[in-house]
C-alpha atoms as a PDB file:
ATOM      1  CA  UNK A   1      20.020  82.892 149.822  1.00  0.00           C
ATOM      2  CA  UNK A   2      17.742  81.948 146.878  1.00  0.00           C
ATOM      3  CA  UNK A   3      14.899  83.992 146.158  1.00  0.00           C
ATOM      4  CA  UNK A   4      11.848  82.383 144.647  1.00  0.00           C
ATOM      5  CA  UNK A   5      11.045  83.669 140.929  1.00  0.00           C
ATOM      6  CA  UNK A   6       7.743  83.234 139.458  1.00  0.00           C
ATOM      7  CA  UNK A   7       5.329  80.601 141.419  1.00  0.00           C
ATOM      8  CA  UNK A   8       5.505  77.464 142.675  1.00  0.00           C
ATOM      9  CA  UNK A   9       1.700  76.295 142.599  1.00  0.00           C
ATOM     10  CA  UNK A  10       1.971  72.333 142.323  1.00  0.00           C
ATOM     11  CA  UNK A  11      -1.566  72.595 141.850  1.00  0.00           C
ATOM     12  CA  UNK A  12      -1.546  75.103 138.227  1.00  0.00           C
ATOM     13  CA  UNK A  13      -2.106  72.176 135.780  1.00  0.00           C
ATOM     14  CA  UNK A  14      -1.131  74.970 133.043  1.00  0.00           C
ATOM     15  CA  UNK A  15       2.771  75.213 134.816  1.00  0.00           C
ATOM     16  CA  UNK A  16       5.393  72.416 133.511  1.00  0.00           C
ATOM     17  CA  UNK A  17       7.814  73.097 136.185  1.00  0.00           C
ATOM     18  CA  UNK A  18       9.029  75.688 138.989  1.00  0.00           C
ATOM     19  CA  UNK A  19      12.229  77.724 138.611  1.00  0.00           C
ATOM     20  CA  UNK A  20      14.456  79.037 141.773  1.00  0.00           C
ATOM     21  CA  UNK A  21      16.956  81.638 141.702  1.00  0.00           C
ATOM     22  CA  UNK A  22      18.999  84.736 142.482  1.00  0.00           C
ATOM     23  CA  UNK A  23      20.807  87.671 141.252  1.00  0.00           C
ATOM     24  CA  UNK A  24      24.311  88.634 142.577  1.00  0.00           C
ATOM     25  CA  UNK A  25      27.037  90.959 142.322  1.00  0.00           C
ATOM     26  CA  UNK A  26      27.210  94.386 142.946  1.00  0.00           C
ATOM     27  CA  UNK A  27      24.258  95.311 140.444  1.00  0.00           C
ATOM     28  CA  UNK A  28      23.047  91.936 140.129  1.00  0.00           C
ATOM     29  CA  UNK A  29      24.491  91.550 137.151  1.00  0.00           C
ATOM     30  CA  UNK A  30      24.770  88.093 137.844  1.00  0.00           C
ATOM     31  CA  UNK A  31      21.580  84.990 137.366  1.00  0.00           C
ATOM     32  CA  UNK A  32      21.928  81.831 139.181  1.00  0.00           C
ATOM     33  CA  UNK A  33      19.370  79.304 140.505  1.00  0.00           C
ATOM     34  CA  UNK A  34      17.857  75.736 139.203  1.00  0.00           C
ATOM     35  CA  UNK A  35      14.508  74.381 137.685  1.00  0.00           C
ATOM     36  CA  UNK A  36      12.660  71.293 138.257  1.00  0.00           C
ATOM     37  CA  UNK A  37       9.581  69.629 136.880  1.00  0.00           C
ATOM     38  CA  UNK A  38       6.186  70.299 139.024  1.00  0.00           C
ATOM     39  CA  UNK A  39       5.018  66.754 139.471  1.00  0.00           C
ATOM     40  CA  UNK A  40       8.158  64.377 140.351  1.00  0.00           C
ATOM     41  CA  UNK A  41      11.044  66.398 139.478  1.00  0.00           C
ATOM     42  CA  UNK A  42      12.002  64.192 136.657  1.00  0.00           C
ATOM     43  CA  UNK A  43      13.536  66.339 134.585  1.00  0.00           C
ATOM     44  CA  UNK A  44      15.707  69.952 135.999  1.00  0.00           C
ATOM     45  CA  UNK A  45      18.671  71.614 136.326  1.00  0.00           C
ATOM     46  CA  UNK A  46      20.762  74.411 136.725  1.00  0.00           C
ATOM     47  CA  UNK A  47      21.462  78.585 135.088  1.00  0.00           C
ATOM     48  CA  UNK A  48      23.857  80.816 135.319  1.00  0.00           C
ATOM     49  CA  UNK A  49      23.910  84.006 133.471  1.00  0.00           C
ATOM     50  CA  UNK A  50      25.792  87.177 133.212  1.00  0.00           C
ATOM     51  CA  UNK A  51      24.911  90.741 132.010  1.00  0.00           C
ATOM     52  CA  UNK A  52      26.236  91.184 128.508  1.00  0.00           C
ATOM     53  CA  UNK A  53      27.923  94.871 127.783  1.00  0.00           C
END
């Protein structure tokens, strides 16, 4: 159900990490996914987001 956002090159020295993610709802009004460090994933987590009126 996730859809990748961005890149995920392990090889790009220049990129720290790789995020994952989705949008939901009706509009997709709604952000969720996770993010993890390129090289060992030693350091991540999660997101979650809303649209704001």
């Amino acid at each position: 159900m996730a859809e990748l956002v961005g890149t995920n090159d392990r090889a790009d020295h220049k990129m720290h990490g790789y995020i994952d993610g989705g949008f939901y709802g009706k509009d997709g009004e709604i952000v969720a996914g996770s993010i993890r460090s390129r090289d060992d994933d030693s350091w991540g987590g999660v997101f979650g987001g809303e649209k704001q009126e």
